[in-house]
N, C-alpha and C. Protein backbone atom coordinates (compact mmCIF):
# COMPACT_ATOMS: atom_id res chain seq x y z
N UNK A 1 0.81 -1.18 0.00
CA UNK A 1 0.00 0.00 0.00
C UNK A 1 0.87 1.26 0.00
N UNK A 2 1.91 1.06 0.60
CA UNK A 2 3.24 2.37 0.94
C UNK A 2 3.44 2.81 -0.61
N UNK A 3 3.56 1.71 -1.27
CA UNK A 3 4.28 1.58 -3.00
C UNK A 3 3.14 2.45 -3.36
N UNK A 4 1.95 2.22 -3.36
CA UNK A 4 1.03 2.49 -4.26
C UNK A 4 0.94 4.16 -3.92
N UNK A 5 0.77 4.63 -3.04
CA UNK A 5 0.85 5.62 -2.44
C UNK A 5 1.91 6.82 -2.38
N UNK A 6 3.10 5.82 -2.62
CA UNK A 6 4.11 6.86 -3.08
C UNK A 6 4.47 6.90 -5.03
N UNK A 7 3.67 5.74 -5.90
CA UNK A 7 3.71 6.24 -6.97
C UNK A 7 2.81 7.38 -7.22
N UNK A 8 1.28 7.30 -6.69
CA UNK A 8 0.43 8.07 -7.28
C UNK A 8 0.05 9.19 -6.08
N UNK A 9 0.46 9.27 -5.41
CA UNK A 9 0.61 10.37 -3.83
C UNK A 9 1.74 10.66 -3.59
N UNK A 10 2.81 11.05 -4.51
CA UNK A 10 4.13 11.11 -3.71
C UNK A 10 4.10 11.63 -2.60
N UNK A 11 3.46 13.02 -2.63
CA UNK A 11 3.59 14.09 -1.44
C UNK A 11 2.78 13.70 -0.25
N UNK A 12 2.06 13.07 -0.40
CA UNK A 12 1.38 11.92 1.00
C UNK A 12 2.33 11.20 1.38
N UNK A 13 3.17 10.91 1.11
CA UNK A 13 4.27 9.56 1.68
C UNK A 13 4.99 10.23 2.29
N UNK A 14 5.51 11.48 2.07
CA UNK A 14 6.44 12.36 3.05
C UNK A 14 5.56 12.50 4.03
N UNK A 15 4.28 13.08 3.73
CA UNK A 15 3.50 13.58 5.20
C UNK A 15 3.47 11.99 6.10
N UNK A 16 3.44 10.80 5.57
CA UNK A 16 3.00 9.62 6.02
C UNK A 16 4.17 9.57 6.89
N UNK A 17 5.65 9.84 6.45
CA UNK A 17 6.83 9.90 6.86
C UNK A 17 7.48 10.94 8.18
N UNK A 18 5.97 11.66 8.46
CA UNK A 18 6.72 13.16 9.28
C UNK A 18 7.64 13.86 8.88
N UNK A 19 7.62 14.11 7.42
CA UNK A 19 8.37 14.52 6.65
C UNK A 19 7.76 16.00 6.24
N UNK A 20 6.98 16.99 6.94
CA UNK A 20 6.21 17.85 6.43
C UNK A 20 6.92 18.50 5.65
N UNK A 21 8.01 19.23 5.58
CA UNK A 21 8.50 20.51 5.10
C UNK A 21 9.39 19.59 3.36
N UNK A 22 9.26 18.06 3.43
CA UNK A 22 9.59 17.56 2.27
C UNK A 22 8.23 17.35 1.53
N UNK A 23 7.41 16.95 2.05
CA UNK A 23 6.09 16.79 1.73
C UNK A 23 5.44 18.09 0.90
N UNK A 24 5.73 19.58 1.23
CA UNK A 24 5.26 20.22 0.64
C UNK A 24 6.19 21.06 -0.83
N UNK A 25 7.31 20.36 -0.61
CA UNK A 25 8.45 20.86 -1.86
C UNK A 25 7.83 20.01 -3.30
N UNK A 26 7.35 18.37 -2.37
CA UNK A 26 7.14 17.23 -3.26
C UNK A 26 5.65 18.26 -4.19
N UNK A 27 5.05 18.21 -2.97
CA UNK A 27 3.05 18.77 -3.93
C UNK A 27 3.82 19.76 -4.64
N UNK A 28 4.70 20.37 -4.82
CA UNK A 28 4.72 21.75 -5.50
C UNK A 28 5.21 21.35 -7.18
N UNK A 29 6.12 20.09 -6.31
CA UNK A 29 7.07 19.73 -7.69
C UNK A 29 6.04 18.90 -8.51
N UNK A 30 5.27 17.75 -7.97
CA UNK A 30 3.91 17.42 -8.54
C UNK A 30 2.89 18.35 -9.43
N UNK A 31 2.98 19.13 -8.91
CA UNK A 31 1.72 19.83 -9.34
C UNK A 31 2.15 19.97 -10.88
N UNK A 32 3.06 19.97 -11.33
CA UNK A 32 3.72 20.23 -12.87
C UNK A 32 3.81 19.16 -13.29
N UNK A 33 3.57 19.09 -14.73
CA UNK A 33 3.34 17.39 -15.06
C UNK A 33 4.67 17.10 -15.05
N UNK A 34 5.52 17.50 -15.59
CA UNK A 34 6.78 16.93 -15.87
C UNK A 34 7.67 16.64 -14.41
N UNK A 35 6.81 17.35 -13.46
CA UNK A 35 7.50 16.94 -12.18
C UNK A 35 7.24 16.07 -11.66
N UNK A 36 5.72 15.00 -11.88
CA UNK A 36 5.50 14.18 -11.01
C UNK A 36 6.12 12.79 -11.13
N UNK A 37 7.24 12.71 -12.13
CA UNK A 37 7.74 11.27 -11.87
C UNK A 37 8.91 11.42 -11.04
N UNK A 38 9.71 12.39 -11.20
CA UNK A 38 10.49 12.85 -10.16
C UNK A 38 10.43 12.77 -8.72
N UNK A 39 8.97 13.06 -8.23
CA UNK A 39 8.66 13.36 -7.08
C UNK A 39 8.21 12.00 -6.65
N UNK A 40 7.53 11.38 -7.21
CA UNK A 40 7.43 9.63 -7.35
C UNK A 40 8.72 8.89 -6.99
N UNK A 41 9.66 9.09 -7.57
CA UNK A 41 11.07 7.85 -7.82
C UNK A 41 11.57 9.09 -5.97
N UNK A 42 11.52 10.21 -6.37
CA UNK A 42 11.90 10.63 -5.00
C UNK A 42 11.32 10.32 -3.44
N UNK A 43 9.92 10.27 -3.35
CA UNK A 43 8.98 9.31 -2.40
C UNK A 43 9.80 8.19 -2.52
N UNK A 44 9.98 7.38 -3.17
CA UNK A 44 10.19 5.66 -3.02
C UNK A 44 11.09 5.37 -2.56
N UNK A 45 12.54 6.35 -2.80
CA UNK A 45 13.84 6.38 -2.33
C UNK A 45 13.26 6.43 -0.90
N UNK A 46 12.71 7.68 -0.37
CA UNK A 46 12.49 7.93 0.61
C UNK A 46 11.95 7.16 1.79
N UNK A 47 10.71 6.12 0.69
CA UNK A 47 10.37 4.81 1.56
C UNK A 47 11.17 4.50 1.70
N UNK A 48 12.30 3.76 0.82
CA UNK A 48 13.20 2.65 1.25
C UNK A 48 14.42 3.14 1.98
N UNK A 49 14.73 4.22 2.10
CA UNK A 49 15.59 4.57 3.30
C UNK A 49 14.75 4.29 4.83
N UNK A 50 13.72 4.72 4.67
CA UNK A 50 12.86 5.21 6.34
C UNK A 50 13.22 3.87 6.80
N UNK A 51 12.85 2.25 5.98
CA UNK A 51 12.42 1.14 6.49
C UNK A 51 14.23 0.90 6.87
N UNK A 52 14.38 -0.22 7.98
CA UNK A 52 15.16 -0.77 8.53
C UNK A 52 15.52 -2.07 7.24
N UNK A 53 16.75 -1.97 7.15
CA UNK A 53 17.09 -3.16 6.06
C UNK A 53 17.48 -4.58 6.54
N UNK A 54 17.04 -5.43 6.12
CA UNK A 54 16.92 -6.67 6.44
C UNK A 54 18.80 -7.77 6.39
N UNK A 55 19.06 -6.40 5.42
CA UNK A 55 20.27 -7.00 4.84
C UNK A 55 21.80 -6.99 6.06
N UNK A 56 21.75 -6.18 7.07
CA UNK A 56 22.49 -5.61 7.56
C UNK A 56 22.21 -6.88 8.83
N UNK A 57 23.37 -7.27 9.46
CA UNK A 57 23.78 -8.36 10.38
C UNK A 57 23.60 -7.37 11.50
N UNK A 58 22.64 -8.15 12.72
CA UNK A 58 22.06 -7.50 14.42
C UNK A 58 23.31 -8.00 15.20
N UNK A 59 23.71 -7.41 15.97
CA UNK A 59 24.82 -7.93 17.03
C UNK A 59 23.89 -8.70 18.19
N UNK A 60 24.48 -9.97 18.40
CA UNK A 60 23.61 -10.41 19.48
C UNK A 60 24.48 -10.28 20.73
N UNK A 61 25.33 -9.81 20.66
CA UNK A 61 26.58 -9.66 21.85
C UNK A 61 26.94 -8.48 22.04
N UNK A 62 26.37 -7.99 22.86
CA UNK A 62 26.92 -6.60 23.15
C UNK A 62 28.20 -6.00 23.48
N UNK A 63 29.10 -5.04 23.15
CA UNK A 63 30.01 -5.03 23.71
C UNK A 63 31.12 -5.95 22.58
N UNK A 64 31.41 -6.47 21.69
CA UNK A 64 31.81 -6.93 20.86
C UNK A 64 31.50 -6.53 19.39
């Protein structure tokens, strides 16, 4: 639903993000057609930074 939301809502996914003051650069850059794929591929980045990556090894030993 995040995906769907940041192709066709970019500027909702920042606000979704507590991202206000990116959220409103995004609606501005949207609002122009030629801006809204930009602001799209820019949301998605943005998802996939926020989320925690699966890829990265947890220390189960503290202190080591």
């Amino acid at each position: 639903m995040y995906i769907a939301i940041g192709i066709l809502l970019p500027w909702l996914m920042f606000f979704m993000l507590g991202r206000t003051m990116e959220g409103i650069i995004c609606l501005i850059l949207q609002l122009t057609v030629l801006g809204w794929l930009p602001a799209a591929i820019w949301a998605m980045v943005a998802l996939h930074r926020s989320r925690p990556s699966a890829a990265k090894p947890k220390d189960t030993k503290p202190g080591k």
